[in-house]
C-alpha atoms as a PDB file:
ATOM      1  CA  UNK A   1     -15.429 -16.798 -12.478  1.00  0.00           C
ATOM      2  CA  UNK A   2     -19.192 -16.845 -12.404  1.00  0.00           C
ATOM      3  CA  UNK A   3     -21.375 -13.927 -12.735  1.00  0.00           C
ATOM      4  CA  UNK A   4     -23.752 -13.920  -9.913  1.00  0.00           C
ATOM      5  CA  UNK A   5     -20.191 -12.800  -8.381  1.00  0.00           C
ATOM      6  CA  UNK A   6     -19.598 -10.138 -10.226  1.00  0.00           C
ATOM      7  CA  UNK A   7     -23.682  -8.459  -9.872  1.00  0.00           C
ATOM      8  CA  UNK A   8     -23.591  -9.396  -6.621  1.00  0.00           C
ATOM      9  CA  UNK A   9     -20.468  -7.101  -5.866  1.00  0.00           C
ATOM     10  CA  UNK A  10     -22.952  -3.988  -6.561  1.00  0.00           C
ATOM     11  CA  UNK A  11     -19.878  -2.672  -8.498  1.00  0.00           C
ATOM     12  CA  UNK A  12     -21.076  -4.519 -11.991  1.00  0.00           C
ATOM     13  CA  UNK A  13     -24.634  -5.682 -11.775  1.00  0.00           C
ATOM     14  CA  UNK A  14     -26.459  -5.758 -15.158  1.00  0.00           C
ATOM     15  CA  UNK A  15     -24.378  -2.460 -16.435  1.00  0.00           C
ATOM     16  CA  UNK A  16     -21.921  -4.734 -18.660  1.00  0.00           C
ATOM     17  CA  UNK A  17     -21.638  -8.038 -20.041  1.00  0.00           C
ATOM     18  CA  UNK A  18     -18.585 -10.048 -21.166  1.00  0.00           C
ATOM     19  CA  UNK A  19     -19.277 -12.523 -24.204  1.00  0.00           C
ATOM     20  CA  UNK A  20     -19.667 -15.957 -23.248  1.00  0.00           C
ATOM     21  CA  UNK A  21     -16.898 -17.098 -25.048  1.00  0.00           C
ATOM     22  CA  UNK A  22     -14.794 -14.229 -23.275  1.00  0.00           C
ATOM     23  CA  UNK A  23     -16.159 -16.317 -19.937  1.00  0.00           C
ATOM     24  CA  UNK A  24     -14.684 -19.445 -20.716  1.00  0.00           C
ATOM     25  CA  UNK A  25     -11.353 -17.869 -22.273  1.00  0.00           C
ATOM     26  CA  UNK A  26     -10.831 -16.219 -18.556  1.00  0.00           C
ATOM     27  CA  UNK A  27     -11.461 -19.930 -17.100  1.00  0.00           C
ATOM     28  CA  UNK A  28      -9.041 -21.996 -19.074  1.00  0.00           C
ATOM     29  CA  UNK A  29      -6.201 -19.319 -18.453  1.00  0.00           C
ATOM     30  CA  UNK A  30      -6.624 -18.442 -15.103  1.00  0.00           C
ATOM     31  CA  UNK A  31      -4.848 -21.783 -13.460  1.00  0.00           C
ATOM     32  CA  UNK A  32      -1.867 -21.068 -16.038  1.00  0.00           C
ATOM     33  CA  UNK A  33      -1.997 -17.366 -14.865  1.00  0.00           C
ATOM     34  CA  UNK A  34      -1.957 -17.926 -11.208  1.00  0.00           C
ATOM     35  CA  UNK A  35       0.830 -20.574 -11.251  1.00  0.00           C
ATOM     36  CA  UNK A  36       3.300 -17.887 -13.663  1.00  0.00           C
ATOM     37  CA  UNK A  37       2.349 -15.336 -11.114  1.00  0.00           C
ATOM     38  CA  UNK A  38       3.311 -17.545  -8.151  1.00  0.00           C
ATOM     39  CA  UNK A  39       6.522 -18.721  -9.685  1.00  0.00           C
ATOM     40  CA  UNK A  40       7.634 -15.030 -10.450  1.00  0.00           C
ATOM     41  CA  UNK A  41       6.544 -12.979  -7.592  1.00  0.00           C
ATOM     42  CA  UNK A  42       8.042 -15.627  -5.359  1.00  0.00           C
ATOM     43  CA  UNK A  43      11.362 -15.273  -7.124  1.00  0.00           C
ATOM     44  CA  UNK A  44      10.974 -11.290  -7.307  1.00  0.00           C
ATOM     45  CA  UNK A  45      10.583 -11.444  -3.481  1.00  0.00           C
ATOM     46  CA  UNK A  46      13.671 -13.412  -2.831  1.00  0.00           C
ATOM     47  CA  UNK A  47      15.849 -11.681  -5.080  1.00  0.00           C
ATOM     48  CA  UNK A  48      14.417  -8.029  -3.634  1.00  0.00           C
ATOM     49  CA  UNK A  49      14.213  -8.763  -0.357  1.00  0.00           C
ATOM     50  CA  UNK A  50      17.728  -7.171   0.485  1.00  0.00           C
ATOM     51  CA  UNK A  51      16.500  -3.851  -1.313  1.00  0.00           C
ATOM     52  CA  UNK A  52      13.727  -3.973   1.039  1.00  0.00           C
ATOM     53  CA  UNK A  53      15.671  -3.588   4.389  1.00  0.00           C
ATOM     54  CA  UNK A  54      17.700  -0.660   2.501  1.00  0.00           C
ATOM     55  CA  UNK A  55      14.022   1.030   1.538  1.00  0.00           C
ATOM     56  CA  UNK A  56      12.581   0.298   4.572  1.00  0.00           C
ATOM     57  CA  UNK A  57      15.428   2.274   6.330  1.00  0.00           C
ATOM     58  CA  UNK A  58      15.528   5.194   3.956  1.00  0.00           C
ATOM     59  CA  UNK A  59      11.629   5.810   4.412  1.00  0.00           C
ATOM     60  CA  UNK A  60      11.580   5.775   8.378  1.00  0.00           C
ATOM     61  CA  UNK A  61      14.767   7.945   8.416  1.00  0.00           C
ATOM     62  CA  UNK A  62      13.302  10.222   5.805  1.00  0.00           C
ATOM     63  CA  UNK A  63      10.026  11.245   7.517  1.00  0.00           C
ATOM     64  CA  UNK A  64       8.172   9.767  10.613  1.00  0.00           C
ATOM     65  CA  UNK A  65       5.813   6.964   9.929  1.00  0.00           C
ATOM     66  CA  UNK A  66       5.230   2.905   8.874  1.00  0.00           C
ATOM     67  CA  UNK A  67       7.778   2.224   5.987  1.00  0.00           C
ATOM     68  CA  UNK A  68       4.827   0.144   4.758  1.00  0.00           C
ATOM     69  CA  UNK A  69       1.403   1.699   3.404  1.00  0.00           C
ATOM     70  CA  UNK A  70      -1.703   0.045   3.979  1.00  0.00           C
ATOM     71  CA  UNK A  71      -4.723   1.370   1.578  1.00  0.00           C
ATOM     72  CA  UNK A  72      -8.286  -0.300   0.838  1.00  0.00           C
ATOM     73  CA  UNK A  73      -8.703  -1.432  -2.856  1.00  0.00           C
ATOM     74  CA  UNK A  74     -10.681  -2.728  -5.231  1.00  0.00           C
ATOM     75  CA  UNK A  75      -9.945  -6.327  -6.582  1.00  0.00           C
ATOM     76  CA  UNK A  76     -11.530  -9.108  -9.215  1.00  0.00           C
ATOM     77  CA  UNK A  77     -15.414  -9.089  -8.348  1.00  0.00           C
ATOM     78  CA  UNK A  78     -15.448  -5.535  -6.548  1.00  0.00           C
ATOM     79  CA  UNK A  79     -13.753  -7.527  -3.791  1.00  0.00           C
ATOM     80  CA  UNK A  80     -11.692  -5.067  -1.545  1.00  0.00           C
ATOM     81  CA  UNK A  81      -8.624  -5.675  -0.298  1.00  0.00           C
ATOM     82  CA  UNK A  82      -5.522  -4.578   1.548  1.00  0.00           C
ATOM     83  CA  UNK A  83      -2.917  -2.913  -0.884  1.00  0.00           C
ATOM     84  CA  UNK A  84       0.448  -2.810   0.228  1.00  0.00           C
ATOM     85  CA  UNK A  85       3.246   0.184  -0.635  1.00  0.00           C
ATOM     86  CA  UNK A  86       6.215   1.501   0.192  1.00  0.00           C
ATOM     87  CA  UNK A  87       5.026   4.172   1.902  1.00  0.00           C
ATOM     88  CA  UNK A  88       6.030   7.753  -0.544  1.00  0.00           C
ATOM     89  CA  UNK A  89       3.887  10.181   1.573  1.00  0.00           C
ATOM     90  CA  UNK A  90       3.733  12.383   4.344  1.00  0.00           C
ATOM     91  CA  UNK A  91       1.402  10.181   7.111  1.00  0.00           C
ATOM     92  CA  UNK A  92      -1.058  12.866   6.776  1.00  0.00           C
ATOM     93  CA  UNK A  93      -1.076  12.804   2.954  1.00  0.00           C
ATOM     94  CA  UNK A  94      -4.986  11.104   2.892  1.00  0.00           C
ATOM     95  CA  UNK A  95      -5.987  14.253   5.357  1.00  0.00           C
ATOM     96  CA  UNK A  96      -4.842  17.310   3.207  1.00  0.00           C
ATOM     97  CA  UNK A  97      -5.882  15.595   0.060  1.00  0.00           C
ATOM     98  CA  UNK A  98      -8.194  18.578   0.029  1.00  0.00           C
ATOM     99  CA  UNK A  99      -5.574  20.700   0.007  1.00  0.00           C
ATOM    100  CA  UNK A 100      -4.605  20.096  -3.509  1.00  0.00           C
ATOM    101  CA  UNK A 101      -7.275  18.227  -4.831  1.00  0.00           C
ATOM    102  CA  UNK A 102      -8.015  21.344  -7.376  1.00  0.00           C
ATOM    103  CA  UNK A 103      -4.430  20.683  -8.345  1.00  0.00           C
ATOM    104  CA  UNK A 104      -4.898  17.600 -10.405  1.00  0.00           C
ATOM    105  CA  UNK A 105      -3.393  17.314 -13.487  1.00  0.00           C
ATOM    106  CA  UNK A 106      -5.816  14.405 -14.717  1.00  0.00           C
ATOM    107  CA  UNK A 107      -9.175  13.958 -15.559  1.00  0.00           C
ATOM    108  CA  UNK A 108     -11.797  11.793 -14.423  1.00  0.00           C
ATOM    109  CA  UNK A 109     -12.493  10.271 -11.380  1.00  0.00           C
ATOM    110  CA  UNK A 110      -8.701   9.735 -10.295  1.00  0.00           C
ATOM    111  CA  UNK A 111      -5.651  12.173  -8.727  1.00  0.00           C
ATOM    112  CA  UNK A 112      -2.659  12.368 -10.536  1.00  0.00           C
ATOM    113  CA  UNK A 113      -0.430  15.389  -9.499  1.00  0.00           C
ATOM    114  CA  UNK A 114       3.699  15.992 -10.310  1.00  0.00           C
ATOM    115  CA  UNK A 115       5.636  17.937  -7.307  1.00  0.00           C
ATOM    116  CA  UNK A 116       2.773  17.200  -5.133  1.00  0.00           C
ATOM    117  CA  UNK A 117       3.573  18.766  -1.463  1.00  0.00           C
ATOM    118  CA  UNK A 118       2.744  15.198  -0.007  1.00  0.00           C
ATOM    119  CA  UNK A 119       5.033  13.188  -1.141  1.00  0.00           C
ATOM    120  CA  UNK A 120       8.561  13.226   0.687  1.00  0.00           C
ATOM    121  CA  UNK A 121      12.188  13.055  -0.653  1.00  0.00           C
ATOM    122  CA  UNK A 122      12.985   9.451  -0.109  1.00  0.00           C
ATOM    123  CA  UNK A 123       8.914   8.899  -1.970  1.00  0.00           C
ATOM    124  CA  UNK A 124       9.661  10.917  -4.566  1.00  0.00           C
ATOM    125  CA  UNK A 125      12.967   8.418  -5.747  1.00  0.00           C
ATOM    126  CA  UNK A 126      10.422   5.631  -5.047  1.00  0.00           C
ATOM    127  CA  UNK A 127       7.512   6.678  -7.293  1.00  0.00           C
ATOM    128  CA  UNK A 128      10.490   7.597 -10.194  1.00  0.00           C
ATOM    129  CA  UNK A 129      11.582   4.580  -9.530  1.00  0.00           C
ATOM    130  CA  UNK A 130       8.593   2.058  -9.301  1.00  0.00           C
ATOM    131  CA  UNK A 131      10.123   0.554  -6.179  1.00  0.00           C
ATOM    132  CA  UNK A 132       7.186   2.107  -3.991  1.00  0.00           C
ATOM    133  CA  UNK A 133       5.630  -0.627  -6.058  1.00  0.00           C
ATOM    134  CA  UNK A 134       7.700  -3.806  -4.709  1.00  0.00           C
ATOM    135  CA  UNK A 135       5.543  -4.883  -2.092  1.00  0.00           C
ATOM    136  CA  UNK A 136       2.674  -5.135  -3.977  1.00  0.00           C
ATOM    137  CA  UNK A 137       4.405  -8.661  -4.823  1.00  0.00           C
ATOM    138  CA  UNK A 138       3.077  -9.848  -1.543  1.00  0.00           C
ATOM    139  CA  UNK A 139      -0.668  -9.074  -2.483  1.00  0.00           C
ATOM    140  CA  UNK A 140       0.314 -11.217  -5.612  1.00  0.00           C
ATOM    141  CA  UNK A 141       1.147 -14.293  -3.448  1.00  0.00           C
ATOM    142  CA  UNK A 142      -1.877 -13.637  -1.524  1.00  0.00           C
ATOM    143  CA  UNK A 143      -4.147 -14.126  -4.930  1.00  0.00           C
ATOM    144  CA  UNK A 144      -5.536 -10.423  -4.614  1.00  0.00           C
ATOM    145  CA  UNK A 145      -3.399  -9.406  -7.375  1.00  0.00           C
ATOM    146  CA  UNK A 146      -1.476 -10.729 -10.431  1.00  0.00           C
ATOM    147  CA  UNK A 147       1.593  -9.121 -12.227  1.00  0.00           C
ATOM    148  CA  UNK A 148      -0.169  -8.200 -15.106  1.00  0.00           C
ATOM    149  CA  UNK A 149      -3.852  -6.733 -14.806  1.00  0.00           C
ATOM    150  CA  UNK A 150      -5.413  -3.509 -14.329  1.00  0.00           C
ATOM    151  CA  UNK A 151      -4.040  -0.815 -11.570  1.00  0.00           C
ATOM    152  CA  UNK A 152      -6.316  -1.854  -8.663  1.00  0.00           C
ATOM    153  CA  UNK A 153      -8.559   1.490  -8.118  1.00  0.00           C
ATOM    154  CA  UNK A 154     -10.079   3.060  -5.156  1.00  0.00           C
ATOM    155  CA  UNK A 155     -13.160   2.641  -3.939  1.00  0.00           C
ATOM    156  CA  UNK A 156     -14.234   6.421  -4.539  1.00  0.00           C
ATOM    157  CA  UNK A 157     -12.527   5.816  -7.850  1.00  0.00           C
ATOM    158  CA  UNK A 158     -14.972   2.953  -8.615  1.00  0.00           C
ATOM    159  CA  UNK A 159     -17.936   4.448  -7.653  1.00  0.00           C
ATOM    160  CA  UNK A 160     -17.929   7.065  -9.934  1.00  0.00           C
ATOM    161  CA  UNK A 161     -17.123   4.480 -12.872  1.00  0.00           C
ATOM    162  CA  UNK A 162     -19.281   4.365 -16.023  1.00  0.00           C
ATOM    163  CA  UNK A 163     -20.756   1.167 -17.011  1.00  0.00           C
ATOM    164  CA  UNK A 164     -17.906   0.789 -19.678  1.00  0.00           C
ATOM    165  CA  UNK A 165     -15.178   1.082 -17.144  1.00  0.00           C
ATOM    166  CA  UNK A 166     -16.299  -1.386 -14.604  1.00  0.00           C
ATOM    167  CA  UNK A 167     -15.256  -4.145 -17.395  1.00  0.00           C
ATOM    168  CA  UNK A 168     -11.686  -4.001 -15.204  1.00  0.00           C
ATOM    169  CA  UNK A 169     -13.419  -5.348 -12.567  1.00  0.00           C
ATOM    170  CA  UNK A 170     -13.651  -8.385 -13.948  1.00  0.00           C
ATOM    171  CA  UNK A 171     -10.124  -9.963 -13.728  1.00  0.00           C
ATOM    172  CA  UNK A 172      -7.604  -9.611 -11.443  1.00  0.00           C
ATOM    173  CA  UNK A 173      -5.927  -6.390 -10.706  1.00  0.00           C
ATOM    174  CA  UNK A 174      -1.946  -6.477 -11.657  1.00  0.00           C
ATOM    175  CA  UNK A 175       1.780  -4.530 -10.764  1.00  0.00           C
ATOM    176  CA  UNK A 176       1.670  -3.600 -14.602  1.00  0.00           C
ATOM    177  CA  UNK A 177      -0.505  -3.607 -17.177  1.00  0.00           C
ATOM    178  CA  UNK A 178      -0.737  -1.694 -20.904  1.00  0.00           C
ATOM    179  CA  UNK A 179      -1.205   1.456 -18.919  1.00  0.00           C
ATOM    180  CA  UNK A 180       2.303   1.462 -17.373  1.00  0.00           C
ATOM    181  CA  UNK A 181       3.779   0.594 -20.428  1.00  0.00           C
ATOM    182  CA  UNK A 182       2.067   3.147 -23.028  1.00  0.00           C
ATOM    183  CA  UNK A 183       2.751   6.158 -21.188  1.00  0.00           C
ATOM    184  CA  UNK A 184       1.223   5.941 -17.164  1.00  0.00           C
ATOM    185  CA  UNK A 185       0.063   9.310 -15.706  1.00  0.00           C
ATOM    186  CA  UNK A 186       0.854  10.619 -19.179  1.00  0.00           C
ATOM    187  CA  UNK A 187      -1.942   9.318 -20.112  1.00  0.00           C
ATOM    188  CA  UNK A 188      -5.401  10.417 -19.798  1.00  0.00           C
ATOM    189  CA  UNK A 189      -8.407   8.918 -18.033  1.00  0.00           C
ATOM    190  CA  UNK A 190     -10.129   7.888 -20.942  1.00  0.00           C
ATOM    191  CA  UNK A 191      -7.515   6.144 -22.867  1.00  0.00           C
ATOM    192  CA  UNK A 192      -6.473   4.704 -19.982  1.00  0.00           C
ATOM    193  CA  UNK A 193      -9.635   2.981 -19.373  1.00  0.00           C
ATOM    194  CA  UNK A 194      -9.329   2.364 -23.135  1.00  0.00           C
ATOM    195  CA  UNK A 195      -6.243  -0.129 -22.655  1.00  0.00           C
ATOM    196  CA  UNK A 196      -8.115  -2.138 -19.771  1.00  0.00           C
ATOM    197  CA  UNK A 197     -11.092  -2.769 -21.860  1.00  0.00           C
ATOM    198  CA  UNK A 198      -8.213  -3.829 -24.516  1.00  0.00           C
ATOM    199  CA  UNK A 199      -6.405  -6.105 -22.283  1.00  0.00           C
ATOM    200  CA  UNK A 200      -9.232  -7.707 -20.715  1.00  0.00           C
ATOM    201  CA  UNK A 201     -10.676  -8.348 -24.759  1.00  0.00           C
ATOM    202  CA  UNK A 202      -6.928  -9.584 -25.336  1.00  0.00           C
ATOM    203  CA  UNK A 203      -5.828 -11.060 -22.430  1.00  0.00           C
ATOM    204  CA  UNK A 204      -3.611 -14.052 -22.774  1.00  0.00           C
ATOM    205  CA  UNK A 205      -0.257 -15.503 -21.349  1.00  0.00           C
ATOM    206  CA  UNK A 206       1.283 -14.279 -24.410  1.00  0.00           C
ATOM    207  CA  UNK A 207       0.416 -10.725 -23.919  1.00  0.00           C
ATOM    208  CA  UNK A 208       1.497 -11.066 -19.981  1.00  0.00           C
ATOM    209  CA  UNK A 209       4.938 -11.751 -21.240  1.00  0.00           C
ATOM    210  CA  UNK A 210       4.913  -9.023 -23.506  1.00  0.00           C
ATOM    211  CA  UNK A 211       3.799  -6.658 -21.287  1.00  0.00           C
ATOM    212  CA  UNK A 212       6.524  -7.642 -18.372  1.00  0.00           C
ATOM    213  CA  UNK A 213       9.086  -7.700 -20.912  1.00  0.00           C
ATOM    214  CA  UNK A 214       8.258  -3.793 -22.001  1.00  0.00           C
ATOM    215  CA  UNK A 215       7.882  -3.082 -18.634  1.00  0.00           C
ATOM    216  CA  UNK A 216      11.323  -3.445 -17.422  1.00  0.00           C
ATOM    217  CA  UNK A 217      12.319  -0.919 -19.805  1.00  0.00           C
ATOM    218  CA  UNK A 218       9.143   1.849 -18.489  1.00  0.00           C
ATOM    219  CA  UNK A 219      11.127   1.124 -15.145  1.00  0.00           C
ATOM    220  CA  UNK A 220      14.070   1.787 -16.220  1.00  0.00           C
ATOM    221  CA  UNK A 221      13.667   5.012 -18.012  1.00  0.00           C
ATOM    222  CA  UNK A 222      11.158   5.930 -14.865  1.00  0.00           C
ATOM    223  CA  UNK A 223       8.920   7.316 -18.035  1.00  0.00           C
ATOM    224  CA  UNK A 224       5.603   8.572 -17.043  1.00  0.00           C
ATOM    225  CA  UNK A 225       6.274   8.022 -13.223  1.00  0.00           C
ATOM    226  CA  UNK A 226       5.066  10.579 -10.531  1.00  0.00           C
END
């Protein structure tokens, strides 16, 4: 990671500074990072891909439409990227955005909304269920994501960031992260930007594990999910 990258992305610039030692932490546990991701998304991608064909179905029964949904993000550096979903919403969902947009039940620069009029049957299970999630273990493969990291935002999100927040930016984006795990949309914007700063100050293999581990049980009790 260098930081000419990271000012040059016009997300971070001069508006915050990791400690140097932080720097070289991030270096030395990136390569383990990357191969744990590779090894467990791969498997996660075997063992899912029969779910897949079953989701894939449900969705393009359920409401017209791609089963998969494309959206621009923003990755490690400010880099965008393409993130990948099972697709939960109506095709039109982006278009009547304004339509509920004084509806949301979060503050800051993000939309969080429960019984949202987008979002069809078949979505709704997904999003309670964190499968909508499942082929974001493709963007993991790619290197755009890891499993563990901060939820990749949007690029509206991002530019209404305060130079505190845009500390995120500087590792990879992940499937989970303390976020998930300590309450998601339960929790508001704030705090939530509270746990990134504390995971990027903390981050280690150690805490990935940890973090997976209490993750599985989030899933399971679909806690938090919207």
């Amino acid at each position: 990671m260098q930081r000419a990258e990271l000012e040059s992305s016009g997300y971070l610039g001069n508006r915050f500074e990791l400690r140097r030692s932080e720097w070289s932490r991030f270096t030395r546990n990136d390569g383990l990072k990357r191969l744990v991701d590779l090894v467990l998304a791969g498997l996660g991608l075997l063992v899912t891909l029969p779910l897949w064909l079953g989701v894939m179905l449900a969705i393009r029964i359920d409401s017209p439409g791609p089963a998969i949904f494309t959206q621009e993000r923003v990755g490690r550096h400010g880099r965008r990227f393409q993130f990948y979903k099972f697709r939960s919403m109506y095709v039109d969902a982006e278009q009547r955005l304004s339509e509920v947009i004084a509806r949301n039940e979060i503050d800051g620069p993000v939309f969080k909304m429960r019984n949202d009029p987008r979002v069809t049957k078949v979505g709704a299970f997904l999003r309670r269920t964190s499968l909508d999630e499942l082929p974001q273990l493709v963007n993991v493969l790619r290197g755009e994501m890891s499993l563990v990291g901060p939820r990749p935002p949007l690029p509206r999100e991002v530019e209404k960031y305060r130079p505190a927040d845009t500390v995120r930016l500087t590792v990879k984006p992940g499937l989970t992260c303390l976020w998930q795990i300590r309450g998601r949309s339960e929790v508001g914007f704030d705090q939530w930007m509270e746990f990134d700063r504390e995971y990027v100050n903390n981050m280690s293999l150690w805490l990935d594990l940890q973090i997976l581990v209490r993750t599985v049980w989030v899933v399971i009790s679909c806690r938090g999910a919207y």
